[in-house]
N, C-alpha and C. Protein backbone atom coordinates (compact mmCIF):
# COMPACT_ATOMS: atom_id res chain seq x y z
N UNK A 1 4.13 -112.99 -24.11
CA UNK A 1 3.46 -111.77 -23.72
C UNK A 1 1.96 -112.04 -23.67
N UNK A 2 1.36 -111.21 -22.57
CA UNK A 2 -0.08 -111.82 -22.20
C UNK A 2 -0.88 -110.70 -21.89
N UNK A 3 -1.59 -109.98 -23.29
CA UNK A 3 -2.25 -108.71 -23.39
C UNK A 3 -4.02 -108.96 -23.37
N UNK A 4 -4.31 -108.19 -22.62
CA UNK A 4 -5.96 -108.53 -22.50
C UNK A 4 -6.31 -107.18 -23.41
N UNK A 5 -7.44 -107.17 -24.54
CA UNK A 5 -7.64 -106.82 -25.31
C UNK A 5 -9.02 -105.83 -25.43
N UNK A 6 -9.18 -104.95 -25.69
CA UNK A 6 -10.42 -104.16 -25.94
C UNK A 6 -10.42 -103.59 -27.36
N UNK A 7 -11.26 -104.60 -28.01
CA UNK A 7 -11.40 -103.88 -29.52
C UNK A 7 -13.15 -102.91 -29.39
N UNK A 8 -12.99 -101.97 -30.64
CA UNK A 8 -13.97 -101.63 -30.70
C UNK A 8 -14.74 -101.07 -32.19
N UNK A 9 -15.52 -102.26 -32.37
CA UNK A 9 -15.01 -102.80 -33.98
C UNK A 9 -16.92 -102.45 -34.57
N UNK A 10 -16.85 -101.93 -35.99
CA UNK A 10 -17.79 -101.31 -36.00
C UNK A 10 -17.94 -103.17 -37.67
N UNK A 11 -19.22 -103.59 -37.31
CA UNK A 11 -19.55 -104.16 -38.20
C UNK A 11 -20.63 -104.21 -39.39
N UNK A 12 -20.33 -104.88 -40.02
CA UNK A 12 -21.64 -104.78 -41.83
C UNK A 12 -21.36 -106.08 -42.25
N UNK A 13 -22.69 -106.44 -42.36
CA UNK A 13 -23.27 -107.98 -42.28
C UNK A 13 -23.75 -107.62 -43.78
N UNK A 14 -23.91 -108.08 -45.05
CA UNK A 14 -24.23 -108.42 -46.33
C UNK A 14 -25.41 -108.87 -46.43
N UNK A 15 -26.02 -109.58 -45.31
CA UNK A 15 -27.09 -109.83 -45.45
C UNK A 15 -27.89 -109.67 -43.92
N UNK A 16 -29.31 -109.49 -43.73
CA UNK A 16 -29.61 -109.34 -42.44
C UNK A 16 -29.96 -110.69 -41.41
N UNK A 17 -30.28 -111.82 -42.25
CA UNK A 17 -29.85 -112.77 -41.84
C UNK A 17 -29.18 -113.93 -41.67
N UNK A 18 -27.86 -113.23 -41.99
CA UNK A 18 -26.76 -114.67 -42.23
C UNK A 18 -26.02 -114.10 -42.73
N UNK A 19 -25.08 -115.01 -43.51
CA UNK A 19 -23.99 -114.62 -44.60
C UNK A 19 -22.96 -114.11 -44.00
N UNK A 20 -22.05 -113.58 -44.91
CA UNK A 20 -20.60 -112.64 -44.89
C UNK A 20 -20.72 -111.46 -44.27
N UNK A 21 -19.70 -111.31 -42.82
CA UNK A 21 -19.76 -109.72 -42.02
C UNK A 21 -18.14 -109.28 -42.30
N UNK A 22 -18.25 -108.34 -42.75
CA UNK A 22 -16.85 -107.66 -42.12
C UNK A 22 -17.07 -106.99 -41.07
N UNK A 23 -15.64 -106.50 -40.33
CA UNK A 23 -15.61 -105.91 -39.03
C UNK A 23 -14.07 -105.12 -39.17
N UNK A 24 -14.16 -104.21 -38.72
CA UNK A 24 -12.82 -102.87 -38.61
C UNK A 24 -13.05 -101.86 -37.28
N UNK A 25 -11.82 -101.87 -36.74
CA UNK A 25 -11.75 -101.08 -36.18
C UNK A 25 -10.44 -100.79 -35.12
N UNK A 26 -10.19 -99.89 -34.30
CA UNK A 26 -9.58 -99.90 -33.27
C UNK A 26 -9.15 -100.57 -31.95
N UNK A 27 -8.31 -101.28 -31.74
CA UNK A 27 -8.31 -101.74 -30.28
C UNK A 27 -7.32 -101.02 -29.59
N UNK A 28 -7.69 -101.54 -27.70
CA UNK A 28 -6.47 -101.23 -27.18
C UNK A 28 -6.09 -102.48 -26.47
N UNK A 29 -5.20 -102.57 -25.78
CA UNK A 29 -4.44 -103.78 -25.60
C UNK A 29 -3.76 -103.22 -23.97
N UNK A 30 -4.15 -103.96 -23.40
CA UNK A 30 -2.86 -103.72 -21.81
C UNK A 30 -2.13 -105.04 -21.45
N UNK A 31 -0.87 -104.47 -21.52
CA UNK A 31 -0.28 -105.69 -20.97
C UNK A 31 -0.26 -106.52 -19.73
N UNK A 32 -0.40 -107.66 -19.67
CA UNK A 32 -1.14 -108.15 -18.44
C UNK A 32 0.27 -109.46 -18.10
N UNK A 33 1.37 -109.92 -19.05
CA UNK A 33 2.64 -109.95 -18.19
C UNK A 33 3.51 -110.31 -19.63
N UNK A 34 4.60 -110.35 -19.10
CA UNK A 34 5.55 -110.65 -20.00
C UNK A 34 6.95 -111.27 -20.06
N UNK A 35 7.52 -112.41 -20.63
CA UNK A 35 8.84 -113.27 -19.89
C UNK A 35 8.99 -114.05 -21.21
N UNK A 36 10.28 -114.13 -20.66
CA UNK A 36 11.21 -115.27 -21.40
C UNK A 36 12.07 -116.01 -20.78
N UNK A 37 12.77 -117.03 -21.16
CA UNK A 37 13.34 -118.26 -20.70
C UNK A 37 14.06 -117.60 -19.44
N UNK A 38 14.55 -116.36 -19.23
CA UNK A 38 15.12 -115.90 -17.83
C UNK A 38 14.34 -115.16 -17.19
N UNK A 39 12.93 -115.43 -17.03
CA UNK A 39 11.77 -114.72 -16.26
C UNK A 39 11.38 -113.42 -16.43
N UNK A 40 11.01 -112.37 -15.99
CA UNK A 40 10.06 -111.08 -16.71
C UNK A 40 10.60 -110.48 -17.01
N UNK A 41 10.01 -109.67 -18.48
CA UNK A 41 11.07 -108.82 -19.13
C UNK A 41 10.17 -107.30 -19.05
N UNK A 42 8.41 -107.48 -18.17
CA UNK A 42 7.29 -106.33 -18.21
C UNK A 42 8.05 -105.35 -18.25
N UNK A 43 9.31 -105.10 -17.45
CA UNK A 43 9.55 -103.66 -16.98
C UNK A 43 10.22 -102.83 -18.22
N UNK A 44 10.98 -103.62 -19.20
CA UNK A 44 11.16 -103.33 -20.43
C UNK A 44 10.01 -103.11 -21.59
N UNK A 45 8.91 -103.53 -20.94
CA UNK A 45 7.57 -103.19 -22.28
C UNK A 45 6.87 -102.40 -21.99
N UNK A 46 6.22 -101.61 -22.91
CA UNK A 46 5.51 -100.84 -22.99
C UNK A 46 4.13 -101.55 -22.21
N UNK A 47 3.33 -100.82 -21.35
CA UNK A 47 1.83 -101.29 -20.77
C UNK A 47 0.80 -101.73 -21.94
N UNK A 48 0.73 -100.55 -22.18
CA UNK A 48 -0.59 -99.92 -23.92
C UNK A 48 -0.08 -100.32 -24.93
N UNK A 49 -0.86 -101.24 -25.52
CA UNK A 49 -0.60 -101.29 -27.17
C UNK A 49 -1.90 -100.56 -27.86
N UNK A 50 -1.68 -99.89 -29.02
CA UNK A 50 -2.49 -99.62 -29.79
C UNK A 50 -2.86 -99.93 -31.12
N UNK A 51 -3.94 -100.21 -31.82
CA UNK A 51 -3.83 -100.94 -32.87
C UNK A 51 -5.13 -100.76 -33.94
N UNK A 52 -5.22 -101.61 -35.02
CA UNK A 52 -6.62 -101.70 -35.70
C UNK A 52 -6.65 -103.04 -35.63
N UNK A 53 -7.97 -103.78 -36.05
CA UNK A 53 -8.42 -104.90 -36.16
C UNK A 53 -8.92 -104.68 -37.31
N UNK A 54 -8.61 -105.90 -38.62
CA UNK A 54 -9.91 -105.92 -39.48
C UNK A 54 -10.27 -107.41 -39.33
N UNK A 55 -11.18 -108.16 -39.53
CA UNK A 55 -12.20 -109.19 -39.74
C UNK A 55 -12.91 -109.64 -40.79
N UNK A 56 -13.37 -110.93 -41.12
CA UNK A 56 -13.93 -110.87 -41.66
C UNK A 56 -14.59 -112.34 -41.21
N UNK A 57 -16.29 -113.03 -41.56
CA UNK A 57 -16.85 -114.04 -40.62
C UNK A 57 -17.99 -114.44 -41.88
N UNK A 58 -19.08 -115.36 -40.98
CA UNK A 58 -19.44 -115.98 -41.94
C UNK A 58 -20.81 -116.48 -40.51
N UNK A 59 -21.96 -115.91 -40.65
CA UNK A 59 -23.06 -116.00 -39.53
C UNK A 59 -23.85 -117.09 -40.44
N UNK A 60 -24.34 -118.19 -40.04
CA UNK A 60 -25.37 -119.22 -40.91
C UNK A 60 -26.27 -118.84 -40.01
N UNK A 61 -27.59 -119.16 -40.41
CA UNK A 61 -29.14 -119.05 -40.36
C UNK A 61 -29.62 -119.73 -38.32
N UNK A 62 -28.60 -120.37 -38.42
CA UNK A 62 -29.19 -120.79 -37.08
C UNK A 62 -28.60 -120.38 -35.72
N UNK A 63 -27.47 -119.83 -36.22
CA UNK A 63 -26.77 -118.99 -35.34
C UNK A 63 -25.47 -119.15 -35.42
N UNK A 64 -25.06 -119.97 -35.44
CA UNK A 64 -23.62 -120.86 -35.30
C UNK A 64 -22.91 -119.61 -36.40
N UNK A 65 -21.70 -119.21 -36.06
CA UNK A 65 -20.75 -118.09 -36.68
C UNK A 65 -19.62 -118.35 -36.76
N UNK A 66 -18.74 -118.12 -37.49
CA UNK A 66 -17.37 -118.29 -37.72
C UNK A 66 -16.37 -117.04 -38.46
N UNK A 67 -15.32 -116.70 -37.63
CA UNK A 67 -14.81 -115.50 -38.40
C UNK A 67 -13.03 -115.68 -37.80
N UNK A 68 -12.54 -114.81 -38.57
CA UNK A 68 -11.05 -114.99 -38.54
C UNK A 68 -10.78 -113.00 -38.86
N UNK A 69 -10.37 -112.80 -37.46
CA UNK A 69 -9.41 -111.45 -37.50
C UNK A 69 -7.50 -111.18 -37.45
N UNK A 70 -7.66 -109.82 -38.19
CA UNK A 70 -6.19 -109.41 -37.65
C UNK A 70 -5.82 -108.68 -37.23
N UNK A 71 -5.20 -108.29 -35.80
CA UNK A 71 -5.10 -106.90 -35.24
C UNK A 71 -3.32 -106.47 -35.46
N UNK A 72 -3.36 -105.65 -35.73
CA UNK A 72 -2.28 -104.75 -35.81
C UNK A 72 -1.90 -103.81 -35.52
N UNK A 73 -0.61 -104.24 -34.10
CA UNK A 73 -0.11 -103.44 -33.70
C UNK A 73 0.61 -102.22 -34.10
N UNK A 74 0.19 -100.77 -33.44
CA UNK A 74 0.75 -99.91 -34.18
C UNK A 74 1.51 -99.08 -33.00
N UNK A 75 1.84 -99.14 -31.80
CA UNK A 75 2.67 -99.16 -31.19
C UNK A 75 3.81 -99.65 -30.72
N UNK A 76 5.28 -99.36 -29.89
CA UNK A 76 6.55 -100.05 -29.93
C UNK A 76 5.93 -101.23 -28.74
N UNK A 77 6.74 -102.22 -28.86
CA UNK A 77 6.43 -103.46 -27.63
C UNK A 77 7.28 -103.22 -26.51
N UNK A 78 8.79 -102.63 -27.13
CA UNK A 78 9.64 -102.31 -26.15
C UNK A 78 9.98 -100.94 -25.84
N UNK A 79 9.97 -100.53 -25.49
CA UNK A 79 10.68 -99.11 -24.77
C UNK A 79 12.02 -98.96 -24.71
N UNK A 80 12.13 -97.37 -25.16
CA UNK A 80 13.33 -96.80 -25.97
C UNK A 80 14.50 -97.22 -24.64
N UNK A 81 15.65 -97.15 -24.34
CA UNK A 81 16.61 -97.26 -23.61
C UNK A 81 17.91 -96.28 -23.71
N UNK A 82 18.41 -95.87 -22.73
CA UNK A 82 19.83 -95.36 -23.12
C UNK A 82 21.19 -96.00 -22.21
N UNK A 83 22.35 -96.34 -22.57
CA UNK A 83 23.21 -97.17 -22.22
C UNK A 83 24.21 -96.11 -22.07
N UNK A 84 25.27 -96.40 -21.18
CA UNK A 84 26.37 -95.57 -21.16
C UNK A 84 27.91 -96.21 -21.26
N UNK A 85 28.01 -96.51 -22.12
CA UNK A 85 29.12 -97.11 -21.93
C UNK A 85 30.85 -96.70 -21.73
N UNK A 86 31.49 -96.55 -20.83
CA UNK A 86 32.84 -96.39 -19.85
C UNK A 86 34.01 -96.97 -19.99
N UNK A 87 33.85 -97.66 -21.09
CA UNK A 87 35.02 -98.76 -21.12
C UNK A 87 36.29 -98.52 -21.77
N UNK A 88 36.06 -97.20 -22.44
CA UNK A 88 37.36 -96.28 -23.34
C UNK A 88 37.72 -95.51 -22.35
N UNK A 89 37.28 -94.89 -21.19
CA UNK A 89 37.18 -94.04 -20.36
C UNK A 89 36.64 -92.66 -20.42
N UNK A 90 36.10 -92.47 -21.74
CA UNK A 90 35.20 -91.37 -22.40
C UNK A 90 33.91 -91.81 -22.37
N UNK A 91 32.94 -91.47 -21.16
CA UNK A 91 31.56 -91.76 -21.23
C UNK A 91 30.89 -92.00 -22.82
N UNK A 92 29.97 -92.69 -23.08
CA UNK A 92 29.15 -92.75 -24.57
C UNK A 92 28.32 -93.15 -24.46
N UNK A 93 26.94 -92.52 -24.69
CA UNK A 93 25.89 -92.95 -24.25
C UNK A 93 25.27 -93.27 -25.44
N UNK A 94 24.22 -94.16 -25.70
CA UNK A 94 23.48 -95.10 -26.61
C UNK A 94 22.36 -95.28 -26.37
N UNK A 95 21.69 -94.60 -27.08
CA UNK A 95 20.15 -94.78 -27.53
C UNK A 95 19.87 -95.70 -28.11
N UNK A 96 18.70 -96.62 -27.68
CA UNK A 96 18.14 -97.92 -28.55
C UNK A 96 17.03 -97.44 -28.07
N UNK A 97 16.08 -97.22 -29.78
CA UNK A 97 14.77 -96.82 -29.79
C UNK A 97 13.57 -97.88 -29.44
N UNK A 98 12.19 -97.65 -29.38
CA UNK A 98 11.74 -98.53 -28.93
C UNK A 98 11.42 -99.21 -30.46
N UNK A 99 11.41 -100.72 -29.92
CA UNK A 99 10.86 -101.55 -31.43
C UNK A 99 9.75 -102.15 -30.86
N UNK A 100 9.11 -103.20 -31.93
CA UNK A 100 8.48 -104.33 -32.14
C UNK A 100 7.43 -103.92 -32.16
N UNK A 101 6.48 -104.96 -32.81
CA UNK A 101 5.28 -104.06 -32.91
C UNK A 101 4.19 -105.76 -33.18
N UNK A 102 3.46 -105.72 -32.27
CA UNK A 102 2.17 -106.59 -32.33
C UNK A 102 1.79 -106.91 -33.71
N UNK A 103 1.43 -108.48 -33.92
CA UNK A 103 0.43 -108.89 -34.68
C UNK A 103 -0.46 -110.11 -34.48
N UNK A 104 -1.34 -109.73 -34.77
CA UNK A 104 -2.34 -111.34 -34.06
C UNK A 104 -3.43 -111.71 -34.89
N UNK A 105 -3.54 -113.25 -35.53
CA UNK A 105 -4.39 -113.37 -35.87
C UNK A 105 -5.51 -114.08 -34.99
N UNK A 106 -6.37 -113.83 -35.09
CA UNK A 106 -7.88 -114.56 -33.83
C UNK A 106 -9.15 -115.49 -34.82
N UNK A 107 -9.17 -116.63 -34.06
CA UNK A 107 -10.19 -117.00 -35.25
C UNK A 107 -11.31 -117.65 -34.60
N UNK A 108 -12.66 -117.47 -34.47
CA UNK A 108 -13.47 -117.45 -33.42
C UNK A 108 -14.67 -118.42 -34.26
N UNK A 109 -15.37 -118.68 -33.21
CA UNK A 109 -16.15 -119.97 -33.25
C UNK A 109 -17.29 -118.79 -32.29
N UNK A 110 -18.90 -118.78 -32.99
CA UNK A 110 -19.74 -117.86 -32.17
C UNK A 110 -21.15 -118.63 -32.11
N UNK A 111 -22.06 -118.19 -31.61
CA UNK A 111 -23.36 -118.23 -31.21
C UNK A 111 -24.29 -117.35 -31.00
N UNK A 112 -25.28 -117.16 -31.84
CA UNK A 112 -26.17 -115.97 -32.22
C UNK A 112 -27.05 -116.22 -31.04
N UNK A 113 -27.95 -116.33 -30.04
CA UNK A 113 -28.84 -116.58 -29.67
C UNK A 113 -30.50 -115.82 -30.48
N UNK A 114 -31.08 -116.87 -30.50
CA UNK A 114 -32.38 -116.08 -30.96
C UNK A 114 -32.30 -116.10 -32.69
N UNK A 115 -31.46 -116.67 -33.07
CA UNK A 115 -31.44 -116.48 -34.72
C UNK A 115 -32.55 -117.35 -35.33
N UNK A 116 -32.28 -118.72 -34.95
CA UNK A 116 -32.65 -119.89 -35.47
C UNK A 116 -34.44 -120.73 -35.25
N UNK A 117 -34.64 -119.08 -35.10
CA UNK A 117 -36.33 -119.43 -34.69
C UNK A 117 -36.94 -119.40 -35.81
């Protein structure tokens, strides 16, 4: 699955120049495709994921940054379904709710410009 991502993450840095930041917040997520070993399964997934991100990083003095997030999905991946099955000769129809639910960890490598003056 191949979701392009919009977080929108409110941060607090410990110190004003450098050091330990956390970061929290909301993302959204659109699905941008989706497959398995018998080719696309998109039409079964949900578009929108919704989620939080928390973070946490590590800014040194010259710019160079390093941080490791986790977003968590809080929407289904798949979409609910109903089946009918005919084979007693008494219609029966079957609900399968939607499941699965996103998780991702991200771990980023950054560049401050302008820090290290």
């Amino acid at each position: 699955m191949g979701y392009i991502q919009i977080p929108i993450l409110a941060k607090y840095s410990l110190d004003k120049d450098g050091g330990f930041n956390f970061s929290a917040g909301p993302y959204i997520g659109i699905l941008v495709s989706a497959s398995d070993s018998a080719g696309s399964v998109s039409s079964s997934c949900n578009t929108i994921d919704i989620g939080l991100a928390f973070g946490v990083g590590y800014q040194l003095g010259s710019g160079l940054g390093f941080g490791v997030r986790y977003n968590l999905g809080l929407t289904d991946i798949f979409k609910s379904y109903t089946t009918t099955d005919t084979s007693t000769g008494v219609p029966i129809s079957v609900t399968q709710p939607g499941y699965g639910k996103n998780g991702v960890i991200a771990i980023s490598v950054s560049y401050m410009f302008g820090m290290g003056k």
